[in-house]
Protein backbone atom coordinates (compact mmCIF):
# COMPACT_ATOMS: atom_id res chain seq x y z
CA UNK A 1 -73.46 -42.65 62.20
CA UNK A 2 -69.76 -42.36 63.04
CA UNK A 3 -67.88 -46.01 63.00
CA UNK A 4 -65.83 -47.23 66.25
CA UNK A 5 -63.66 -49.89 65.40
CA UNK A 6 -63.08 -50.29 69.05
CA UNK A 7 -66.72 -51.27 69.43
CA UNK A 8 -67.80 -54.40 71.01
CA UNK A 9 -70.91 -54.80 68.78
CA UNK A 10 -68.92 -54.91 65.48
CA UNK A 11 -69.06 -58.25 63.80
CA UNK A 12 -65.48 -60.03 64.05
CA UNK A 13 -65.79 -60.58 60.01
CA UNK A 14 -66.31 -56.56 59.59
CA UNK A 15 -63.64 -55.76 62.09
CA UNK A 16 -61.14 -57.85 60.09
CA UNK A 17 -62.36 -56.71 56.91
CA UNK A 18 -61.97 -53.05 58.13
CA UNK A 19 -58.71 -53.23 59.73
CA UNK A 20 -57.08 -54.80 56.48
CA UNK A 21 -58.22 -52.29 54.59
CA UNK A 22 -56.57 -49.36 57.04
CA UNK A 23 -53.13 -51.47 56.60
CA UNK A 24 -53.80 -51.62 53.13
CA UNK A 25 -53.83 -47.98 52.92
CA UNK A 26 -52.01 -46.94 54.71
CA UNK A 27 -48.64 -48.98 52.97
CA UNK A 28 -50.13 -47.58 49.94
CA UNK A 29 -49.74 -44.02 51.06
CA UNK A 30 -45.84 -45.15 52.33
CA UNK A 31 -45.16 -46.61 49.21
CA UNK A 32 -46.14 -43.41 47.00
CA UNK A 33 -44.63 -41.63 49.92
CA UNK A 34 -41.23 -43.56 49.19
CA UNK A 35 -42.42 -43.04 45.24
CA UNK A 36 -42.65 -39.52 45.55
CA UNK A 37 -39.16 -39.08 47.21
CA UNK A 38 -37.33 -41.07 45.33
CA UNK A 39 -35.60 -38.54 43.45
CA UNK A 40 -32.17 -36.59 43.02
CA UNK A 41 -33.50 -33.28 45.24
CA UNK A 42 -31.71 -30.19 44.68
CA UNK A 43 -28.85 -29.60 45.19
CA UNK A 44 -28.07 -33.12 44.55
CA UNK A 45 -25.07 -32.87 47.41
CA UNK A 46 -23.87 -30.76 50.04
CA UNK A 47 -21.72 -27.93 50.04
CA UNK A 48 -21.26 -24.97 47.59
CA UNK A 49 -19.85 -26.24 44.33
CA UNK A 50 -20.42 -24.27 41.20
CA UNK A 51 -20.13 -24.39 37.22
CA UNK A 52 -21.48 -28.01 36.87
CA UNK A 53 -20.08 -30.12 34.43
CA UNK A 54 -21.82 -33.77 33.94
CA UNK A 55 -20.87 -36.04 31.88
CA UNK A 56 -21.40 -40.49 31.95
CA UNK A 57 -18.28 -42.66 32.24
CA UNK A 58 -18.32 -46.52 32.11
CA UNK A 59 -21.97 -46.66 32.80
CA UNK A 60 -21.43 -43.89 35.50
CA UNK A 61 -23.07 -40.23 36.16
CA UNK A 62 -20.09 -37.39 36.56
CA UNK A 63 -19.97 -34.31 38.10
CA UNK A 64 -17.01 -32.04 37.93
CA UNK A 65 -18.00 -28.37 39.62
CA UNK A 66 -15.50 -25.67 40.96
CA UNK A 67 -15.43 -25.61 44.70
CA UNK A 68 -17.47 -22.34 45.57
CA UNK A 69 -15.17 -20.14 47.53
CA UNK A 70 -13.13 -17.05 48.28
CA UNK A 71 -9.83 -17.24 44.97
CA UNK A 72 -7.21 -17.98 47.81
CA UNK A 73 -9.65 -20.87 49.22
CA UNK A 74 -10.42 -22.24 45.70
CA UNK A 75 -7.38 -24.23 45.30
CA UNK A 76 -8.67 -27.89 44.27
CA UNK A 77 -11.35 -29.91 42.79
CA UNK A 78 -13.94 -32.28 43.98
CA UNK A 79 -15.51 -34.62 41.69
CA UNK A 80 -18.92 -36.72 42.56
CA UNK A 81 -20.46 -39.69 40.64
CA UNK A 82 -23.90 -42.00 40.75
CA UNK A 83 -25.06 -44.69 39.00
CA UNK A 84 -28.96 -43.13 39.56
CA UNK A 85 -28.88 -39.63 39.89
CA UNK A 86 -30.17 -39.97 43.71
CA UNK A 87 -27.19 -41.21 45.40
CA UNK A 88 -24.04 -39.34 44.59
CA UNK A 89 -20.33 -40.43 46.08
CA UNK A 90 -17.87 -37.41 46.93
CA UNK A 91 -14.30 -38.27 45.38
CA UNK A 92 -12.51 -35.57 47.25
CA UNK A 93 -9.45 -33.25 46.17
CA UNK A 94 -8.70 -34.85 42.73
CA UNK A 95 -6.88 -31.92 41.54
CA UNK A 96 -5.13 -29.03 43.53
CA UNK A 97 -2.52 -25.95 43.74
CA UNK A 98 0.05 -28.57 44.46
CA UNK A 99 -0.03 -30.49 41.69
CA UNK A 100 -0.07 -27.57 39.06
CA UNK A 101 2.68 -25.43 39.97
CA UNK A 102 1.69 -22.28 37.56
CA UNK A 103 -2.08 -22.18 39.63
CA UNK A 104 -1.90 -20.59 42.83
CA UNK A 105 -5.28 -19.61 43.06
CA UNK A 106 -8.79 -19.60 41.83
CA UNK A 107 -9.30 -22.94 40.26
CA UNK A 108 -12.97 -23.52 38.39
CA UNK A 109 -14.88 -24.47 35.57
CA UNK A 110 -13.74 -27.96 34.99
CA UNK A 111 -14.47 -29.90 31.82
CA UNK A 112 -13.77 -33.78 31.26
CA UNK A 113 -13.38 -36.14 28.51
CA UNK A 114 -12.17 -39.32 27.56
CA UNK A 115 -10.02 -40.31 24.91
CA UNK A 116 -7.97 -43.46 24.28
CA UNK A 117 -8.32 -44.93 27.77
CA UNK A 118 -7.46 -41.37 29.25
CA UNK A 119 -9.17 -38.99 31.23
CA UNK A 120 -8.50 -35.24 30.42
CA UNK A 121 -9.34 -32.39 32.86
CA UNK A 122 -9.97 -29.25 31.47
CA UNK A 123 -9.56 -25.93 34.31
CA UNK A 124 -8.99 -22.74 34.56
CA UNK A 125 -6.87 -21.11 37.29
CA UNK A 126 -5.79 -17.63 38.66
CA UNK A 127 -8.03 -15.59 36.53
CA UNK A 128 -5.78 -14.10 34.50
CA UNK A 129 -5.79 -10.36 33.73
CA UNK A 130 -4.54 -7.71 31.27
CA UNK A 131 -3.43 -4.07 31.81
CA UNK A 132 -5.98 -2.57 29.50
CA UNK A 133 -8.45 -3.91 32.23
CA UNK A 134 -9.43 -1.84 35.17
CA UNK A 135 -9.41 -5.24 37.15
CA UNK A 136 -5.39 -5.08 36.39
CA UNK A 137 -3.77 -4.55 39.70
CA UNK A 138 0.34 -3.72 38.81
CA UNK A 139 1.25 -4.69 42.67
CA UNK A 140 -0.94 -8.40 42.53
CA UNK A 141 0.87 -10.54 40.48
CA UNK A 142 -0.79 -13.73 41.22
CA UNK A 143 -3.40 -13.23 38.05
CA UNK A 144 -0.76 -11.96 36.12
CA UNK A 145 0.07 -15.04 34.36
CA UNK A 146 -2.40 -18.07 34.18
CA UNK A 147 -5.45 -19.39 31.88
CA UNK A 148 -6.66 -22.87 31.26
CA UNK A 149 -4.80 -26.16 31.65
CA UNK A 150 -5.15 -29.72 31.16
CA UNK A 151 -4.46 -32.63 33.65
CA UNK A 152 -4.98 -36.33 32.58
CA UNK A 153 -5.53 -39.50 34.93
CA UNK A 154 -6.41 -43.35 33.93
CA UNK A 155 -9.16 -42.90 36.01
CA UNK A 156 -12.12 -40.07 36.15
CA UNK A 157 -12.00 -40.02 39.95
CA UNK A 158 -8.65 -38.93 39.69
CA UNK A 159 -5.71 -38.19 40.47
CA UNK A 160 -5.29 -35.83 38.15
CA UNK A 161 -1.59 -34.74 37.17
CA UNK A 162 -0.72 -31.75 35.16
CA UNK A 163 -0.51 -32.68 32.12
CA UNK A 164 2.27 -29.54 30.47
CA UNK A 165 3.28 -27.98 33.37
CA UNK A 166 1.84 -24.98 31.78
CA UNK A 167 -1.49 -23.61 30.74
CA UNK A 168 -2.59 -24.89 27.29
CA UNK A 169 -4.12 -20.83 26.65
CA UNK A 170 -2.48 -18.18 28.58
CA UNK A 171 -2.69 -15.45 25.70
CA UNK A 172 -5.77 -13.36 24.98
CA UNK A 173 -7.32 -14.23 21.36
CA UNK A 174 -10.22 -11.77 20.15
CA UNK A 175 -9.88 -10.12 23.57
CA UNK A 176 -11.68 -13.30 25.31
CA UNK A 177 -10.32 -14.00 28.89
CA UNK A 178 -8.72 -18.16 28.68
CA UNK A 179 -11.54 -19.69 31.24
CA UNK A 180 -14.50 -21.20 30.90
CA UNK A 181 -13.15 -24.51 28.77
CA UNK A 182 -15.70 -27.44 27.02
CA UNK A 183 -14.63 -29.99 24.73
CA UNK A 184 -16.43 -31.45 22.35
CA UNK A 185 -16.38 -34.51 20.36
CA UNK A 186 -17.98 -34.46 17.06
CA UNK A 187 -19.63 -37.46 15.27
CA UNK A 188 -16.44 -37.23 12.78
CA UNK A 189 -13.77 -37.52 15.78
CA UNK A 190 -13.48 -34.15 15.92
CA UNK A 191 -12.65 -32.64 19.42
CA UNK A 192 -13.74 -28.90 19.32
CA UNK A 193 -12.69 -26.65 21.97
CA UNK A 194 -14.79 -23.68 23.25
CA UNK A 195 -13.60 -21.23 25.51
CA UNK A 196 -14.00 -17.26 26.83
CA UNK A 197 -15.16 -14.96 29.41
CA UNK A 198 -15.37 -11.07 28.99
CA UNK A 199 -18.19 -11.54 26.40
CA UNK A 200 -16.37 -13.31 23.81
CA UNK A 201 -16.32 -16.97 22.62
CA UNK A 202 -13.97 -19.04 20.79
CA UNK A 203 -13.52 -22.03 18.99
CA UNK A 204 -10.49 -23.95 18.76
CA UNK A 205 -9.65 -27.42 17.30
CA UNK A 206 -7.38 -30.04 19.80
CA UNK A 207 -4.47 -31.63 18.26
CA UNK A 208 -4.11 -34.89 18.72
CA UNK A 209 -2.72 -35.63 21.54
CA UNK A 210 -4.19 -32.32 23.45
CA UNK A 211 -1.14 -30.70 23.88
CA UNK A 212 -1.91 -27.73 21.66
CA UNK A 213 -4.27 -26.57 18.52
CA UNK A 214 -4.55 -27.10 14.89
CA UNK A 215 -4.94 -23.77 12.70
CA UNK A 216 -7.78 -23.22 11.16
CA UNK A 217 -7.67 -22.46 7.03
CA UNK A 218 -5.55 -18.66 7.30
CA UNK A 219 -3.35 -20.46 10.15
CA UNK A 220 -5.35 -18.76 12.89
CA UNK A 221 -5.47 -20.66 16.35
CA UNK A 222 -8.88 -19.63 17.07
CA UNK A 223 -12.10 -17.97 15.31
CA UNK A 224 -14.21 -15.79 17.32
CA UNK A 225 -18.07 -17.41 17.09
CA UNK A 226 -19.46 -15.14 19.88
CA UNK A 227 -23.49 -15.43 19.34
CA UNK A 228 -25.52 -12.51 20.67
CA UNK A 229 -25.62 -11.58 24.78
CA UNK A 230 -22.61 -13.71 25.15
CA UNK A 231 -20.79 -13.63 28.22
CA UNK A 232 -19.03 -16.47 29.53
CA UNK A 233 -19.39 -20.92 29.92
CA UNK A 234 -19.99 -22.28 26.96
CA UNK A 235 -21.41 -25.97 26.64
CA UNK A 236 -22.36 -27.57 23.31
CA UNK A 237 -24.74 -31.12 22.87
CA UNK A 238 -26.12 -32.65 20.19
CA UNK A 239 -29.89 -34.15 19.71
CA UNK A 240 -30.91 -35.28 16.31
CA UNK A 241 -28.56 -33.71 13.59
CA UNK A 242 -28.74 -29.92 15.78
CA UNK A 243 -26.01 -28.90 17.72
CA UNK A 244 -27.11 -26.79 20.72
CA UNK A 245 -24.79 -23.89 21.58
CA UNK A 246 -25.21 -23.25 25.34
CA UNK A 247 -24.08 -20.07 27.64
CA UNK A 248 -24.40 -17.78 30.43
CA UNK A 249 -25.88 -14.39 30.61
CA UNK A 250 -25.43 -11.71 33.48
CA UNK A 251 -23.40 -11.14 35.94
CA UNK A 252 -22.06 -14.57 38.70
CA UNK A 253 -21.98 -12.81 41.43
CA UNK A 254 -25.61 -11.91 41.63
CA UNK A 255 -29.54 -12.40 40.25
CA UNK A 256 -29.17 -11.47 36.70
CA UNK A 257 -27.03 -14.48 36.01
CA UNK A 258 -29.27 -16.77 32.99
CA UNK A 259 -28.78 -19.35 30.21
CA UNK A 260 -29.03 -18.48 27.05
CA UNK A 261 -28.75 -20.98 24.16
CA UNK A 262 -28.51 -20.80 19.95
CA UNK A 263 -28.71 -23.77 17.35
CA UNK A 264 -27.01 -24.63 14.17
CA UNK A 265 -26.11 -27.26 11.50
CA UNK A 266 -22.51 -27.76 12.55
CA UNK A 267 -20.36 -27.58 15.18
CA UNK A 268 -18.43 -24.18 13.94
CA UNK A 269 -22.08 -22.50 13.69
CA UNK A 270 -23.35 -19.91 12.29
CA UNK A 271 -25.54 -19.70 15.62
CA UNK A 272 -28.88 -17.93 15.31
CA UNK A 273 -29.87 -17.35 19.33
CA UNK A 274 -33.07 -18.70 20.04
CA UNK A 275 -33.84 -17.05 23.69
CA UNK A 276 -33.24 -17.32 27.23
CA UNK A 277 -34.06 -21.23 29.02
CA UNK A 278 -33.15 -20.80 32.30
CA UNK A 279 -33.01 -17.59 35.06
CA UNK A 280 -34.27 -16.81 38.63
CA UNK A 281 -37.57 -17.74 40.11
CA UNK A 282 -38.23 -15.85 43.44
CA UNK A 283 -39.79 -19.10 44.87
CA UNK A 284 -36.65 -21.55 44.35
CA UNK A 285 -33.50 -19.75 43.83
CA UNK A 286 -31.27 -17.40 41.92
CA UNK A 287 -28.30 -16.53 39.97
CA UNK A 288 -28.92 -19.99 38.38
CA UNK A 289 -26.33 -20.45 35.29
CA UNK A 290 -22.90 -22.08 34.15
CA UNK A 291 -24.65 -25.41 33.04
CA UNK A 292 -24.12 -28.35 31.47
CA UNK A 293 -26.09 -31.23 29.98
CA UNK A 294 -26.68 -34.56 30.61
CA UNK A 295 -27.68 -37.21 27.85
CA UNK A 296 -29.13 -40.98 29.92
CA UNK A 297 -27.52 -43.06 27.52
CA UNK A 298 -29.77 -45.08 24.89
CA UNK A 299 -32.76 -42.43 25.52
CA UNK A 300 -33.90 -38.98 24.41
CA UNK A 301 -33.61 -37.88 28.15
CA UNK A 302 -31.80 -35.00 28.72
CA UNK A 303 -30.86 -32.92 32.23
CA UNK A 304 -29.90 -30.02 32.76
CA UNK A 305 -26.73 -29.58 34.91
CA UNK A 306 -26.66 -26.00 36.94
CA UNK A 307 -25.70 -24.10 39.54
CA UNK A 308 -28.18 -21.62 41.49
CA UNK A 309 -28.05 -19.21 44.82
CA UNK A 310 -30.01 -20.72 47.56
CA UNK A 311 -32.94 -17.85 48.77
CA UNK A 312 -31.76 -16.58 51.16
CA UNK A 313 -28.42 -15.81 49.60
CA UNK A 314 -25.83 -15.01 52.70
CA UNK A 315 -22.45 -14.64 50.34
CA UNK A 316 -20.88 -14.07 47.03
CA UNK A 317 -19.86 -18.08 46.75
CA UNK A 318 -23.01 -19.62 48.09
CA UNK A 319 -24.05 -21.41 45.42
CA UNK A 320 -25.11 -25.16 45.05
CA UNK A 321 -25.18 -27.92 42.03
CA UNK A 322 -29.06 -28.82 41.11
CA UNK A 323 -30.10 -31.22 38.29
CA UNK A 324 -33.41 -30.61 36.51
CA UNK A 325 -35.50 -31.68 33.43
CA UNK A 326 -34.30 -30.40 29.69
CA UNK A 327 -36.96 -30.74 27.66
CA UNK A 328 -37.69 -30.10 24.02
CA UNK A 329 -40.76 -28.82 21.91
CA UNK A 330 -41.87 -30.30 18.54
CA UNK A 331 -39.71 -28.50 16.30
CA UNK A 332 -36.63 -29.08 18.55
CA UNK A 333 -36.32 -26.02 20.62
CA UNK A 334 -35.87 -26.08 23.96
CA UNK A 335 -38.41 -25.22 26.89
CA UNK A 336 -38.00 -22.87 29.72
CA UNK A 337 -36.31 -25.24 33.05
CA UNK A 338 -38.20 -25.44 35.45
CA UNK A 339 -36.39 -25.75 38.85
CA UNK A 340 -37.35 -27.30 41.52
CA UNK A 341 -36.02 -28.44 45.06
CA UNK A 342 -37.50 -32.24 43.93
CA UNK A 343 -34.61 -32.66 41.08
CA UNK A 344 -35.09 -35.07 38.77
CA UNK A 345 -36.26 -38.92 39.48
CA UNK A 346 -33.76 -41.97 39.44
CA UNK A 347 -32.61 -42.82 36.24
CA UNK A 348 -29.94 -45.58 35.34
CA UNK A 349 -27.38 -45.18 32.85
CA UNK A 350 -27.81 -49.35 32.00
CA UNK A 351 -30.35 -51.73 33.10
């Protein structure tokens, strides 16, 4: 027998009974509704930003990417912060061209840190080349002479100012392009410095003050640490007593681009690779890579910071910052990332 709720034979008492029971669920359904979208999605803002680096400040979320674009386009930084991972606030332009006179073009792959009430941006800029290179071009002097730099602010939304009026690398050590910066604190105060495109990776040692290197034991700058299918954006975590030697694989302009990730003891390695964590999937996106990682302080919850190539892909710079789940097996590898256009769910960095 099919029930009319409209019917005039229905006792008031089941009417009433019946009706509060539709309300009931149907703010139940809302409220997993509301549940169920309560999270970061992917991307986690608009626009096409790149190379990802996260990192928390005063009880904040940070995200430092490279504005996606054409080299003579890419001439500043945008940074973008939360204090949940869902809503995220756009601190425009807090680097550019104009403030680093030696950087005329092709700014990217930021990298942050504190240190004594300071706030250190890491960058490269005008992808420097070499003659041996077939990407050398005699009559295009503008990535002729550049590298990474360093600009400082009191404040991680910027302003950033140039912080030597010069890049901190400009030369080529064990033939590895100077791009593709992260810093790294150790638990002994230690702030290591890795660094390289073109398939090689290097490891450097900041000074005190970040203005240049200390030598290592036979007075060398850098040592080459390059673990196997290197190829450029190194990022380095650590999760109980391992240190986690991250990079990307392929090529950025296009599908094959992967992470890729090693362990060790120490900091300086040796790095055994352990296998590839992150790649395309036909049914999300592609070209995901250049990551970073993001500890929520006081847990063992980790995210994985990454750009990807929306499906359909309409251009070379199209790409888009997503956060997703890093997760960990038993014996402290890590598990293939699963993306997803959901992201990850709200998560504060104090309570």
């Amino acid at each position: 027998m099919k029930l009319n709720l409209l019917s005039c034979d229905m006792k008031p008492w089941i009417f009433k009974a019946l009706l509060a029971l539709a309300i009931l669920s149907g703010c139940t359904s809302s409220q997993k509704k509301n549940e169920i979208a309560k999270t970061s999605g992917n991307p986690i803002f608009e626009g096409w930003y790149a190379d990802p680096e996260g990192i928390v400040f005063d009880d904040e979320y940070w995200i430092y990417p490279t504005y996606s674009n054409a080299y003579e386009k890419q001439v500043f930084f945008d940074a973008f912060s939360s204090k949940d991972l869902i809503s995220w606030e756009k601190h425009s332009n807090i680097l550019d061209t104009s403030k680093v006179k030696w950087a005329r073009q092709a700014m990217w792959a930021p990298a942050a840190i504190e240190k004594d009430n300071k706030f250190y941006f890491f960058f490269s800029a005008n992808d420097v080349q070499r003659p041996e290179r077939s990407s050398w071009d005699p009559d295009n002097d503008i990535n002729h002479f550049g590298g990474i730099g360093v600009a400082v602010s009191d404040n991680p939304g910027g302003p950033f100012e140039d912080y030597l009026g010069k890049p901190l690398i400009s030369d080529f050590y064990h033939d590895a392009q100077p791009i593709d910066q992260f810093v790294f604190k150790d638990t002994d105060g230690t702030y290591y410095f890795f660094y390289g495109g073109w398939k090689h990776c290097n490891l450097g040692i900041l000074n005190e003050d970040f203005t240049g290197f200390i030598p290592w034991e036979n007075d060398a700058l850098f040592k080459e640490i390059t673990p196997e299918g290197y190829v450029e954006g190194p990022f380095m975590f650590l999760r109980k007593g391992k240190y986690y030697l991250m990079w990307s694989e392929g090529g950025w302009t296009n599908d094959t681009y992967k992470v890729a990730y090693a362990m060790a003891n120490k900091a300086t390695g040796p790095y055994q690779k352990i296998g590839t964590i992150l790649e395309l999937d036909k049914n999300v996106a592609t070209g995901a890579g250049h990551n970073s990682v993001i500890n929520v302080p006081g847990t063992d919850n980790w995210l994985m910071v990454y750009h990807r190539r929306p499906i359909p892909n309409e251009g070379r710079d199209h790409r888009v910052t997503c956060l997703d789940k890093l997760e960990f097996n038993d014996n402290g590898t890590i598990k293939d990332v699963v993306m997803t256009f959901e992201g990850v769910p709200e998560m504060k960095t104090s309570k």
